[in-house]
Protein backbone atom coordinates (compact mmCIF):
# COMPACT_ATOMS: atom_id res chain seq x y z
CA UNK A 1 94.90 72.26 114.59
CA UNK A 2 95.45 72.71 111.10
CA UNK A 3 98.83 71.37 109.30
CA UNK A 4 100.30 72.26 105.96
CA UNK A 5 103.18 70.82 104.21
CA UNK A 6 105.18 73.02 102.42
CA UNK A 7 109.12 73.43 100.84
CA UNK A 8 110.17 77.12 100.56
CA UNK A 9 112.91 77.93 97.60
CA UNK A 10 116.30 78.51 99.30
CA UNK A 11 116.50 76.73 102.60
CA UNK A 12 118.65 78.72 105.09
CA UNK A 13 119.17 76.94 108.48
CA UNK A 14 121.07 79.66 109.87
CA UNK A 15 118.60 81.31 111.50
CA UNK A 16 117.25 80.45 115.34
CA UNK A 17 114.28 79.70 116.55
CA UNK A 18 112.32 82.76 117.10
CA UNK A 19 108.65 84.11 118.24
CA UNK A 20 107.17 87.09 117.12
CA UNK A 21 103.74 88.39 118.31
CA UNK A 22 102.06 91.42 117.02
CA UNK A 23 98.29 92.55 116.70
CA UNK A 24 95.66 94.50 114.14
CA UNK A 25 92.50 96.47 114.90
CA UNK A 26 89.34 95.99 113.35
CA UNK A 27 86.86 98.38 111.71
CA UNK A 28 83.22 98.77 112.62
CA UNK A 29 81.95 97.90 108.71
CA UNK A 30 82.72 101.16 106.01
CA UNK A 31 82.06 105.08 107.01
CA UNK A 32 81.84 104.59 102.89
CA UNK A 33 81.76 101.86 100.37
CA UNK A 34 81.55 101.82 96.67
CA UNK A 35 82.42 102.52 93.05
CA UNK A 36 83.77 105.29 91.91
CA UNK A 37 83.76 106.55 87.81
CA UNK A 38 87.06 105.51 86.99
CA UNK A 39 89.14 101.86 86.07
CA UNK A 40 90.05 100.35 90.08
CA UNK A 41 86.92 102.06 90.98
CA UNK A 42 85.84 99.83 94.10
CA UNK A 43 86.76 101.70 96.97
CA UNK A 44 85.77 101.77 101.04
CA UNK A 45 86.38 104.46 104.10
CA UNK A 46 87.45 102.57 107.39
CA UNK A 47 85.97 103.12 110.86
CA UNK A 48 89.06 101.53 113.16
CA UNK A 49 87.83 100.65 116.65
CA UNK A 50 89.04 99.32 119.77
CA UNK A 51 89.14 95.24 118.94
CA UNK A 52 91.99 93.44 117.79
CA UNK A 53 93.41 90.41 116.54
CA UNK A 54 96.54 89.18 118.39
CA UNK A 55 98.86 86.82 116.43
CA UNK A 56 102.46 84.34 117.79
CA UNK A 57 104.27 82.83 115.32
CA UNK A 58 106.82 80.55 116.78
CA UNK A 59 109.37 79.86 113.81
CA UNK A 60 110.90 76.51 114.22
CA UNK A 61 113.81 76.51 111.23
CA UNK A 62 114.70 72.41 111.48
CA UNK A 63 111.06 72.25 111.10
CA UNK A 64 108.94 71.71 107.46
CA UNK A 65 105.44 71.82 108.68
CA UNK A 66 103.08 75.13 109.78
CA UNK A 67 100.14 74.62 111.73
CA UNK A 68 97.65 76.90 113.15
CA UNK A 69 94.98 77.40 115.93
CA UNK A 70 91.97 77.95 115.26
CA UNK A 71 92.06 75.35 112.44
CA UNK A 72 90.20 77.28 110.22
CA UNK A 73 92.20 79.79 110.11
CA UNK A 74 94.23 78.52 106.73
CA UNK A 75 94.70 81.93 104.94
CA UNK A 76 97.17 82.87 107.67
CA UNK A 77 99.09 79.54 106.85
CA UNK A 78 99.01 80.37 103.12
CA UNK A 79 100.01 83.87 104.27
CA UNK A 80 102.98 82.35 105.97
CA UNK A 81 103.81 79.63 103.56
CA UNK A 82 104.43 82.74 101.03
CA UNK A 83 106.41 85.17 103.34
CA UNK A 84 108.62 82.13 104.37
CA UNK A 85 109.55 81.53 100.65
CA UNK A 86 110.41 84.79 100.05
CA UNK A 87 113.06 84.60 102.34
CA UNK A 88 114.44 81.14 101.70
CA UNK A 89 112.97 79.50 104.99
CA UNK A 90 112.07 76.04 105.14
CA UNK A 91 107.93 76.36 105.85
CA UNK A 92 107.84 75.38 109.55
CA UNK A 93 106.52 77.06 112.75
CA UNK A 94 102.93 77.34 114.72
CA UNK A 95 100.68 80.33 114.62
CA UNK A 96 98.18 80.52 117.29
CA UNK A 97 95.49 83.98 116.38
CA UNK A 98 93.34 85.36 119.14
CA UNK A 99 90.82 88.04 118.17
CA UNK A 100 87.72 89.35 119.34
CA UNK A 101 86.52 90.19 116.32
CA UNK A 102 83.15 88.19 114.94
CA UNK A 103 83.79 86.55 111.73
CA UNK A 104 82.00 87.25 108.62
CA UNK A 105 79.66 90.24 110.53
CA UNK A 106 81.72 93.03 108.29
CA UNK A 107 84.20 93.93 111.03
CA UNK A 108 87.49 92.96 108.99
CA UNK A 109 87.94 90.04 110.85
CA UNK A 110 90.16 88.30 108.59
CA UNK A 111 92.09 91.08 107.21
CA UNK A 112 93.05 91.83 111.04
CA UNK A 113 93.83 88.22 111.20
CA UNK A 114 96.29 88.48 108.25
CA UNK A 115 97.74 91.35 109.16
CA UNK A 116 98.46 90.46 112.47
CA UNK A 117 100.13 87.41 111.12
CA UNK A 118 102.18 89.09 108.55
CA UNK A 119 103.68 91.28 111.46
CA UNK A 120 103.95 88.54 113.54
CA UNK A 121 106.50 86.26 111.41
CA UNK A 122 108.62 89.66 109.87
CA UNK A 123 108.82 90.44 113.76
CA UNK A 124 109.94 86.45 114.29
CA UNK A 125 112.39 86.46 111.31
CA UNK A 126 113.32 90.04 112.08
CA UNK A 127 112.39 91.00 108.69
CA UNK A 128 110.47 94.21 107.38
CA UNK A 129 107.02 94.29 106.56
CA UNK A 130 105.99 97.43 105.67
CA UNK A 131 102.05 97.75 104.91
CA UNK A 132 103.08 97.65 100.86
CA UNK A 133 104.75 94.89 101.41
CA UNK A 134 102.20 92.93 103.28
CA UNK A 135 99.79 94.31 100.45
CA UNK A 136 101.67 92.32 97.95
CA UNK A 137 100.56 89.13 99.86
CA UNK A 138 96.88 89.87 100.67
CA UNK A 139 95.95 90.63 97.20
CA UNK A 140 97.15 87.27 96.32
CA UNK A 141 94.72 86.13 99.34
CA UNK A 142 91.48 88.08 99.09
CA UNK A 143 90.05 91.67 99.24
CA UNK A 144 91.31 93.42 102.40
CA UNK A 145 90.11 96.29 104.49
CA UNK A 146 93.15 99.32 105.18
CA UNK A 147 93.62 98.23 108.85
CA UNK A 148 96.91 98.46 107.96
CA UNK A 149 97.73 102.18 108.63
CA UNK A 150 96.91 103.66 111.86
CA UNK A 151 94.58 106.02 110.53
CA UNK A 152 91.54 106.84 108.91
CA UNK A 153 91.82 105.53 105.07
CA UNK A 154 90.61 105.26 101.89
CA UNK A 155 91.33 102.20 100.38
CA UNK A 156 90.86 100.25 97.08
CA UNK A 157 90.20 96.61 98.79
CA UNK A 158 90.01 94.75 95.83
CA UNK A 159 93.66 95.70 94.55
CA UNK A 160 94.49 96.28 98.12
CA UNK A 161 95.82 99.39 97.78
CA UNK A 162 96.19 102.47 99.72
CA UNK A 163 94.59 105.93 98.02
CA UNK A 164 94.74 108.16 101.04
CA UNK A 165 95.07 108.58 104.56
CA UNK A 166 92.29 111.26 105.76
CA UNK A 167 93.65 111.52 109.31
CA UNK A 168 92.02 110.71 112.61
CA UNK A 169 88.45 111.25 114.54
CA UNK A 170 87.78 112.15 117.93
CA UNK A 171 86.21 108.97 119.93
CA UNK A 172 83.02 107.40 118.77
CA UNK A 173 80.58 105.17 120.42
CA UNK A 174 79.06 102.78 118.23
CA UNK A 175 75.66 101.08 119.54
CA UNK A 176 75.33 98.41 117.35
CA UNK A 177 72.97 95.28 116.80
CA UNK A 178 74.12 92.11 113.92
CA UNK A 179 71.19 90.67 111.64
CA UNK A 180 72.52 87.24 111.93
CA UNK A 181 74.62 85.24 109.64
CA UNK A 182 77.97 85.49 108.34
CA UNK A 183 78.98 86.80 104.89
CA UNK A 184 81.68 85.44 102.56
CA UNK A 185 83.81 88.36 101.68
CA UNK A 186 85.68 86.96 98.50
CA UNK A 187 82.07 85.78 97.35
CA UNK A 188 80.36 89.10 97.91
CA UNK A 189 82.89 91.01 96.49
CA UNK A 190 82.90 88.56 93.00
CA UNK A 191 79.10 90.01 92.94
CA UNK A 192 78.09 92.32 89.93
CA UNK A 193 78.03 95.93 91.50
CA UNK A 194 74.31 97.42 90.13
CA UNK A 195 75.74 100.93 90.58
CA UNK A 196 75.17 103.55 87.91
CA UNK A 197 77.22 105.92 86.19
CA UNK A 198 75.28 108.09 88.34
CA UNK A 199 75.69 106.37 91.60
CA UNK A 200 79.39 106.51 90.69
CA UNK A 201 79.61 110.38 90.81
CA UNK A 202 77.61 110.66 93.85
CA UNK A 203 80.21 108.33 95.88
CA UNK A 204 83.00 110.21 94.38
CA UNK A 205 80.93 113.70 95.88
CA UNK A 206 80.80 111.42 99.29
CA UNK A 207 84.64 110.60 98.88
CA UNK A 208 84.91 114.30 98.92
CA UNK A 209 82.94 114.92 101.45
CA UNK A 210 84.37 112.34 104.04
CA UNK A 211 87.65 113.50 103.51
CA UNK A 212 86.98 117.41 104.41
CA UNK A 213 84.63 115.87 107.33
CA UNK A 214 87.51 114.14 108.74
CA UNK A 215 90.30 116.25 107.86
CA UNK A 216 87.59 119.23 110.30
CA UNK A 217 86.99 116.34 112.58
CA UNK A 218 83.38 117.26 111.75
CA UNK A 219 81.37 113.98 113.04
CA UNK A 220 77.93 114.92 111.96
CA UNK A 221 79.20 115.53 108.45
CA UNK A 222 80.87 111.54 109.02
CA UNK A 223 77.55 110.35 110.40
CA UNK A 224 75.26 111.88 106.98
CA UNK A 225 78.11 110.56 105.00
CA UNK A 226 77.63 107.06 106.57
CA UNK A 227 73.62 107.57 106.44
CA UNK A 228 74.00 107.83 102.99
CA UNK A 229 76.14 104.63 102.09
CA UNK A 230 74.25 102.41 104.28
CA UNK A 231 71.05 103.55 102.48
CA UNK A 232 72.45 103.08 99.15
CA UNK A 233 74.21 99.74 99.83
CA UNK A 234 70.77 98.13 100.01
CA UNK A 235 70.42 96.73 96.68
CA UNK A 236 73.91 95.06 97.51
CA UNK A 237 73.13 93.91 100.77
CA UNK A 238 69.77 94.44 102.20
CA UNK A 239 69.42 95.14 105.69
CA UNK A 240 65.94 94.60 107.10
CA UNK A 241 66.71 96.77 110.59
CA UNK A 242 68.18 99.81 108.42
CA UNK A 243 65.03 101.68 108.04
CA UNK A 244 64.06 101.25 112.01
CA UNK A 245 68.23 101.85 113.21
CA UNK A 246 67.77 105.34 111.41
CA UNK A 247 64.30 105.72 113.04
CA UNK A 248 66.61 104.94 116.36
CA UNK A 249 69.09 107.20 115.40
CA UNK A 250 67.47 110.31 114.67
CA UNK A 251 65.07 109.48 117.82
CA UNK A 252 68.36 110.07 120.27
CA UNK A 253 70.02 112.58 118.51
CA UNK A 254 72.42 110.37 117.34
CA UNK A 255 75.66 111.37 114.44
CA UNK A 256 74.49 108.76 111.91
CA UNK A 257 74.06 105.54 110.74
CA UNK A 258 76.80 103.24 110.04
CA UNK A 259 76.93 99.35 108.50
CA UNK A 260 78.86 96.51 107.60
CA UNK A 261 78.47 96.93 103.62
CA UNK A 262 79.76 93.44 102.97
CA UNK A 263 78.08 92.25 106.12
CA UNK A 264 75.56 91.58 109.38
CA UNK A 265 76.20 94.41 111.30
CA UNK A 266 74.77 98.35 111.47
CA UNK A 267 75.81 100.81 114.12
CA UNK A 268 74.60 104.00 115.37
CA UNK A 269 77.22 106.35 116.09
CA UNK A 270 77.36 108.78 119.04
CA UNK A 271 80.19 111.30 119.66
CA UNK A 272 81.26 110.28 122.90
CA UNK A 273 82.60 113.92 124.17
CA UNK A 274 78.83 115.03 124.75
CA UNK A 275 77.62 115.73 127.58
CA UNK A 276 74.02 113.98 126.94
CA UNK A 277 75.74 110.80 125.54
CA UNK A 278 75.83 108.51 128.63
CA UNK A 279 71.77 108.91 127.89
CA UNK A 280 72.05 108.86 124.45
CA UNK A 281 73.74 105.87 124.74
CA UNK A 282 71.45 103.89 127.18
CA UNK A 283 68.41 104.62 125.20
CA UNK A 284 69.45 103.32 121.88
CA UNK A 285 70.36 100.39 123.50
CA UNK A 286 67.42 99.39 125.01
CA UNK A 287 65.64 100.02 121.56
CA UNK A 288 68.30 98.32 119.59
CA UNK A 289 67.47 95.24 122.32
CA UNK A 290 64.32 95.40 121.58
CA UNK A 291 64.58 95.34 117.64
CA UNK A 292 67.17 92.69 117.05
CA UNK A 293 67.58 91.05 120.58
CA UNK A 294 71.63 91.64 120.62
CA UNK A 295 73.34 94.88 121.44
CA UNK A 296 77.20 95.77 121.44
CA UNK A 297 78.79 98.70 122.15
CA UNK A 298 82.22 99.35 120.69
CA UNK A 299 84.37 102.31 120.58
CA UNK A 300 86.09 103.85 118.15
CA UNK A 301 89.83 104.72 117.85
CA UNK A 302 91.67 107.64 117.80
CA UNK A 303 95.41 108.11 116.60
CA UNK A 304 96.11 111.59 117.47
């Protein structure tokens, strides 16, 4: 367990001692991810499936220490440390986080964490913590992903910043294998993009694209769309199973190809309302076995 000492401006002892639990989903790497021709260009489409982080935040108010479990988890202290302060609390209470969400593999492990936190102490301290608010904190923390909103988004993750909600998708299947490793997020995104002014209009076209796919629910216009970024990512991030996960892909019939831009993991996506996905499924599974040795399966959600 993890302590920190901290002394918030204000102290208030009126208030009891309280627990507050709440949760955040993760998303399956980017549908999209990259720079678009304009000043806060850095930009990524979310893919929100069916994992979550789950965070309790017991707020003891006689108390001036936080501590935390898993002990690594020390962003969600600082997190706390900052929301406690700006409402004239001493710093004091325990956060325990459970998630099933594999760190550093590009699944927005640790912006589910935070959020999940964040909800966690406003729903302790009774206090509101709407997603701009909890925006103000995170970009003080590190680049988050737009699990936020219960929806399909675009998002600026560096400024952490909303640009627009594109709605919801019917349920995907996502057969998905992880090259290994873990990825730094703040370090990866403190990389030099080698994008081109070029590059730059064609993800703006994407952006465009994406959001009249989703807005038709149209998921093999989502799956080229996600083809597309994963293939152009690779300068950024080079995947050495990307060229043989499309082979996969196209070999099952499958909606696309979709990756962890900032990550380990790539996905192929299957709409699961077909009637030939149970096989679809199976298949690219035992292939995907046989390429990387690990297989997952997650689902997508759906907010309608």
């Amino acid at each position: 367990m993890t302590t920190f000492r901290a002394v918030a401006a204000r102290p208030n002892y009126s208030r009891a001692a309280a627990t507050g639990v709440s949760s955040a989903f993760g998303t399956f790497g980017e549908l999209l991810q990259g720079v678009l021709p304009e000043d806060d260009g850095d930009f990524l489409v979310t893919l929100p499936i069916a994992r979550w982080a789950m965070a309790r935040f017991e707020f003891h108010p006689q108390s001036r220490e936080l501590q935390v479990r898993p002990p690594h988890k020390t962003k969600a202290l600082r997190l706390i440390s900052m929301i406690l302060k700006d409402v004239g609390q001493p710093a004091g209470g325990s956060l325990k986080i459970d998630s099933v969400l594999p760190e550093g593999k590009g699944l927005a492990s640790s912006s589910a964490d935070l959020v999940a936190t964040a909800r966690a102490v406003a729903n302790a301290l009774d206090e509101p913590m709407p997603p701009e608010r909890i925006e103000s904190y995170l970009f003080k923390i590190e680049p988050t992903d737009g699990v936020l909103y219960p929806s399909v988004v675009a998002y600026h993750h560096r400024s952490v910043r909303l640009r627009a909600r594109l709605g919801s998708l019917p349920s995907m299947a996502v057969v998905s294998i992880d090259e290994g490793g873990q990825v730094d997020t703040v370090a990866f995104n403190n990389i030099a993009k080698p994008f081109t002014a070029g590059d730059k209009r064609t993800y703006a076209a994407l952006l465009d694209r994406i959001t009249e796919a989703v807005t038709r629910r149209d998921l093999a216009e989502v799956g080229r769309v996600a083809t597309t970024s994963a293939w152009m990512n690779q300068p950024l991030r080079y995947k050495w199973s990307l060229e043989a996960m499309t082979r996969i892909c196209d070999s099952v019939d499958g909606l696309g190809v979709v990756v962890g831009h900032s990550g380990t993991t790539l996905g192929i996506l299957l709409d699961t309302a077909a009637p030939d996905c149970p096989g679809q499924l199976a298949t690219a599974a035992q292939a995907c076995q046989k390429l990387a040795g690990n297989v997952t399966v997650y689902r997508t959600l759906s907010f309608d």
